[in-house]
Protein backbone atom coordinates (compact mmCIF):
# COMPACT_ATOMS: atom_id res chain seq x y z
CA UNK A 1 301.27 -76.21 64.40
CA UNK A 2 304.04 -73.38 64.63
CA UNK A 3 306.13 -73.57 67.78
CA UNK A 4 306.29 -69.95 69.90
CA UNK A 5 309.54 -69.21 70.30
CA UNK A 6 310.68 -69.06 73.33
CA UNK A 7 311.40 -66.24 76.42
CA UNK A 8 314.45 -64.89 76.54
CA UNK A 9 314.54 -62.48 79.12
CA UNK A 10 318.21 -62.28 79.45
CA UNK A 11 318.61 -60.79 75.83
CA UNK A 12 315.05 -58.35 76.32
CA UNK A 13 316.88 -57.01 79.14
CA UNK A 14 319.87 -55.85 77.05
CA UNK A 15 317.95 -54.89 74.33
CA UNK A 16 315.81 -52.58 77.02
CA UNK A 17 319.07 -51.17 78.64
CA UNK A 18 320.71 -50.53 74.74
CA UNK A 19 317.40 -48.58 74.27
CA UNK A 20 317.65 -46.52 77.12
CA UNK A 21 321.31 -45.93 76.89
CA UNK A 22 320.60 -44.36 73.02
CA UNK A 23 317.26 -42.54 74.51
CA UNK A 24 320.08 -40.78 77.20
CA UNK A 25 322.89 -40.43 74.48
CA UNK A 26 320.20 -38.69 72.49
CA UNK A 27 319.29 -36.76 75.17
CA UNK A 28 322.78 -35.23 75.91
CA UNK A 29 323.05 -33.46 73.03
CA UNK A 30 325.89 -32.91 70.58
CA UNK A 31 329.58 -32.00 71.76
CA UNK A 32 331.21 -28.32 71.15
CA UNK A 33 333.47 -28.79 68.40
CA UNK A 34 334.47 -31.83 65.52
CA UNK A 35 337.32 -32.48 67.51
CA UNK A 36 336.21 -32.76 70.78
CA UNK A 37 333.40 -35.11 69.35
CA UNK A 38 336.65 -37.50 67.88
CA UNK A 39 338.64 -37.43 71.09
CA UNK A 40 335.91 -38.43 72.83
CA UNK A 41 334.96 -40.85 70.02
CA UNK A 42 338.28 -42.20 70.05
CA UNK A 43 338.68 -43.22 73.60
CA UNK A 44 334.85 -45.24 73.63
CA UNK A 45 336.49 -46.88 70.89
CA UNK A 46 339.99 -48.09 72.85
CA UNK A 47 339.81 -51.78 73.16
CA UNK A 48 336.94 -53.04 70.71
CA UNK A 49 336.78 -55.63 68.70
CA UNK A 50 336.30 -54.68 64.71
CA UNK A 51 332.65 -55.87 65.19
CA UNK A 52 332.28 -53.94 68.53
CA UNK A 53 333.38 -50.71 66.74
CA UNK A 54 331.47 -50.97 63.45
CA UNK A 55 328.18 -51.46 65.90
CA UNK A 56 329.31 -48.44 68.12
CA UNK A 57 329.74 -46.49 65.24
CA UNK A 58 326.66 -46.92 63.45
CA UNK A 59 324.90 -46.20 66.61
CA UNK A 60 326.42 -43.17 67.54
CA UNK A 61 326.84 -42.20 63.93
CA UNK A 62 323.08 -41.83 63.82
CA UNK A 63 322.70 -40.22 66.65
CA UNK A 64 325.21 -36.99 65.31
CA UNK A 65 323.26 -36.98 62.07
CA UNK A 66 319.84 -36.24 64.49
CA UNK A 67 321.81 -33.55 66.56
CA UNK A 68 324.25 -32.17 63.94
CA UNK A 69 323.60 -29.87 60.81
CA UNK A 70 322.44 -31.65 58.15
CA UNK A 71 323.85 -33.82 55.36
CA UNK A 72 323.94 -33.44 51.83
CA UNK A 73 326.03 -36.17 49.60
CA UNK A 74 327.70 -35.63 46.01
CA UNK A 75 328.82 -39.05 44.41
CA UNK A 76 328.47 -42.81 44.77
CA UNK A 77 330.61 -43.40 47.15
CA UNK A 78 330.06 -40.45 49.29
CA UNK A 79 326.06 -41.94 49.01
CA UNK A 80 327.18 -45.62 50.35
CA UNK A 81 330.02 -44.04 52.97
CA UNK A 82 327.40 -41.27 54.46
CA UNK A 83 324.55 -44.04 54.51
CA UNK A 84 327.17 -46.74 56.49
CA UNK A 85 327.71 -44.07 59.11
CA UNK A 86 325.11 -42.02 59.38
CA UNK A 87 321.92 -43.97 58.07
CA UNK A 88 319.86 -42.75 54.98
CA UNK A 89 319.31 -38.80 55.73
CA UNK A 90 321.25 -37.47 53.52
CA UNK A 91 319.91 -35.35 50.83
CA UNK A 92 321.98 -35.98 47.48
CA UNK A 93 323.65 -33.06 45.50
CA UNK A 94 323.66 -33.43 41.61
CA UNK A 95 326.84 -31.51 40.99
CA UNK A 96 329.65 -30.69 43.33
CA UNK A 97 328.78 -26.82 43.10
CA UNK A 98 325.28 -27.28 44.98
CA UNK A 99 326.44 -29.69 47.77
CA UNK A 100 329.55 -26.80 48.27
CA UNK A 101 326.72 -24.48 48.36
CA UNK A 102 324.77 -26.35 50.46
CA UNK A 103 328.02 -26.69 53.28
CA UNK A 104 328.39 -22.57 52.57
CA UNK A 105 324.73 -22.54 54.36
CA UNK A 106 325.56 -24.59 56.92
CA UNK A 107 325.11 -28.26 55.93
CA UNK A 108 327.82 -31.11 55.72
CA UNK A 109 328.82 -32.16 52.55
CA UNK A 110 330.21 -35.43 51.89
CA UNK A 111 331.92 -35.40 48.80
CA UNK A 112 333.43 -37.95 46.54
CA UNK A 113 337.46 -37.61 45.41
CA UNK A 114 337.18 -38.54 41.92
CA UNK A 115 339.51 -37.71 38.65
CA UNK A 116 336.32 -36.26 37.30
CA UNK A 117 336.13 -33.09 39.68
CA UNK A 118 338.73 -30.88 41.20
CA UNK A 119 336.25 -29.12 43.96
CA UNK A 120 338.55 -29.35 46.18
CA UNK A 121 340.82 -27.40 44.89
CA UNK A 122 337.74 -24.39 45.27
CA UNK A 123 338.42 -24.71 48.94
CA UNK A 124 341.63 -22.46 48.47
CA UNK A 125 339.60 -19.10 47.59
CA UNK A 126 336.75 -20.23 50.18
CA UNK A 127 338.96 -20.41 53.36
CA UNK A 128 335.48 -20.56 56.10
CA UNK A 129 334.92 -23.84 54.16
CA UNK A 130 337.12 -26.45 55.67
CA UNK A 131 337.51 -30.56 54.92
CA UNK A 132 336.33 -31.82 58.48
CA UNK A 133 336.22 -35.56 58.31
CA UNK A 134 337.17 -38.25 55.72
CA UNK A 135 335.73 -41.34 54.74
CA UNK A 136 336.57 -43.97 55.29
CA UNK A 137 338.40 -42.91 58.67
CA UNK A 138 340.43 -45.80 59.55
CA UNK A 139 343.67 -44.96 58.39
CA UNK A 140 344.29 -48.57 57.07
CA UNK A 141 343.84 -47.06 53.44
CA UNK A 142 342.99 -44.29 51.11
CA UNK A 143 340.06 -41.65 51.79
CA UNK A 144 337.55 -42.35 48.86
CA UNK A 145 335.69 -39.23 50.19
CA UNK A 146 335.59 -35.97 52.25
CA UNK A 147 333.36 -33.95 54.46
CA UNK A 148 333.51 -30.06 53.74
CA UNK A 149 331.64 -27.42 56.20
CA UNK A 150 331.76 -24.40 57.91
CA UNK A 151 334.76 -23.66 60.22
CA UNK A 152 338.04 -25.62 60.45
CA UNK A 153 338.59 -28.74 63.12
CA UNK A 154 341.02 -28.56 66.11
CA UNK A 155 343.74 -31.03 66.64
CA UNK A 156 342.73 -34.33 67.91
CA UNK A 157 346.30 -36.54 68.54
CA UNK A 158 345.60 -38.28 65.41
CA UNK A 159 344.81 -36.28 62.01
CA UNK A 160 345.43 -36.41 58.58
CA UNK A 161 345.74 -32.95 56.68
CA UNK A 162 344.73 -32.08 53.46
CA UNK A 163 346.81 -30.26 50.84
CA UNK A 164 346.63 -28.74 47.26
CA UNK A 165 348.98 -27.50 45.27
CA UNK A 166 349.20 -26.51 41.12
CA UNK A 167 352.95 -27.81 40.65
CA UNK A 168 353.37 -29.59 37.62
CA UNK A 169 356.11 -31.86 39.42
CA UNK A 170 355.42 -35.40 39.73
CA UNK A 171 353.27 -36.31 43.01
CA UNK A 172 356.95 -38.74 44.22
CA UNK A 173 358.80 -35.45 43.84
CA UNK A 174 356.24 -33.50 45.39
CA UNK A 175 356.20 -35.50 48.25
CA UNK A 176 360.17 -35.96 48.33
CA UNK A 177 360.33 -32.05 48.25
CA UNK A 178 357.57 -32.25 51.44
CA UNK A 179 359.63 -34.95 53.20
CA UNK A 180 362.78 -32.74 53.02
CA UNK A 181 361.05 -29.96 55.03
CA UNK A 182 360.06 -32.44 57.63
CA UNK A 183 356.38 -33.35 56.32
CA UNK A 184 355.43 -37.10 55.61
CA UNK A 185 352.64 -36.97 52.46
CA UNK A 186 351.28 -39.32 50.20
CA UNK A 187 349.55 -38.27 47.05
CA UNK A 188 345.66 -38.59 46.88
CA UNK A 189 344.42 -37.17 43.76
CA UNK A 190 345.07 -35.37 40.80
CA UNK A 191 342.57 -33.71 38.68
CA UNK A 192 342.47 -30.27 36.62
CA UNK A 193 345.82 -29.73 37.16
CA UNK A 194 345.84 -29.65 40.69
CA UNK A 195 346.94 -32.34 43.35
CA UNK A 196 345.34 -33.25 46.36
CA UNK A 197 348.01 -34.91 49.14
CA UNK A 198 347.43 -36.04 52.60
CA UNK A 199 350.01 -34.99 55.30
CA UNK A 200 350.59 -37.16 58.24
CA UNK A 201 349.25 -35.28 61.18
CA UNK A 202 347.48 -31.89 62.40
CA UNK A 203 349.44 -28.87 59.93
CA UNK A 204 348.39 -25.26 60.54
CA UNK A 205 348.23 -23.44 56.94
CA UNK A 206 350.33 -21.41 58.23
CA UNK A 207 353.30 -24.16 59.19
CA UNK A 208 356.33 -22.86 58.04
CA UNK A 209 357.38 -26.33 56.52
CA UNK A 210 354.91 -25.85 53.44
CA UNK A 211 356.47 -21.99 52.80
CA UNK A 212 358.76 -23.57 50.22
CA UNK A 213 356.87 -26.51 48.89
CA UNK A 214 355.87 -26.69 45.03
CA UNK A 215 353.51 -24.78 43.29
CA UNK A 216 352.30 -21.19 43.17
CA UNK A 217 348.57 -22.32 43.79
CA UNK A 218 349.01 -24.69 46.97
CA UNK A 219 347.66 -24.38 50.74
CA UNK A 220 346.20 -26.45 53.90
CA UNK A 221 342.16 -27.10 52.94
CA UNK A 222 341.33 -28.70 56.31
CA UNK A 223 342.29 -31.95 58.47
CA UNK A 224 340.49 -35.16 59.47
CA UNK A 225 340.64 -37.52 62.90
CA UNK A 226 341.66 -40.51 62.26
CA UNK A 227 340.97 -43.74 64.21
């Protein structure tokens, strides 16, 4: 005979109140702006464990792919990073060019940083597309890919921004050059003769500090909370 398993109203109770807590999240709507959403973000986040956070995330992550504009994805990791944060919704993009077009309508585009593809470097001449968000976001290591849409994000206390340039320097004397104007970079990725670097904190395109830095093709493409 199978044994029932048994009651456990202690845990149905939490798994009621999670319910209802995610039926009023949903409820409330999305915030303003990218930024407010992250400083917000970041201070439910203050004092979790790892575990804690990767559940809060996924939670809330799916909740800001039902309220926000939609998502379209363009490479394998950009597939496996969207679907970890915001569940499967995204739509996928076959080449770089449609899921640019698709963030020039409106969407989100999550898009991989790989050698193959400088698309990226496209966000120079299209300045009302801005990166908004890179995955992952933790700051313990590399982005592997970034979110491009419509209108730039605001400053959040904790950003990374995102830089090309055409100079054929070397990315160490790139960023040496960047360092002497004040600006702490590492180099992200290099493809069709342009470099992608990532400058420690919230920079304006206009910030006088990059006025002199290398290249004749080079500017600010957007910045990213990081947490």
């Amino acid at each position: 005979m199978l044994a029932e398993p048994p009651e456990d109203p202690a845990r149905l109770a939490q798994d009621r109140a999670l319910v209802e807590a995610v039926r009023a999240r949903m409820a409330g709507g999305p915030r303003a702006t990218p930024d407010a959403d992250a400083i917000a973000l970041r201070e439910v986040l203050k004092d979790l464990s790892p575990s804690e956070v990767a559940a809060v995330r996924s939670v809330l992550g799916r909740i800001d792919a039902a309220h926000g504009a939609p998502l379209i994805v363009w490479g394998p990791a950009s597939q496996v990073l969207a679907a970890d944060r915001y569940g499967l919704v995204a739509r996928m993009a076959a080449k770089p060019e449609a899921a640019l077009a698709a963030a020039r309508d409106g969407a989100r585009a999550v898009m991989d940083l790989t050698p193959a593809s400088a698309w990226w470097g496209r966000l120079l001449a299209e300045p009302e597309l801005c990166v908004t968000a890179a995955l992952p976001d933790h700051g313990a290591g590399q982005p592997r890919a970034l979110m491009v849409e419509r209108g730039p994000s605001g400053p959040t206390g904790d950003d990374r921004t995102f830089w090309v340039t055409d100079s054929p320097l070397s990315a160490d004397r790139i960023v040496a050059a960047l360092g002497a104007a004040g600006l702490a970079a590492s180099p992200l990725i290099e493809a069709g003769g342009l470099k992608l670097f990532a400058l420690a904190g919230y920079v304006q395109a206009r910030d006088g500090r990059l006025g002199d830095a290398p290249g004749s093709l080079k500017g600010v493409i957007g910045a990213a909370p990081v947490f």
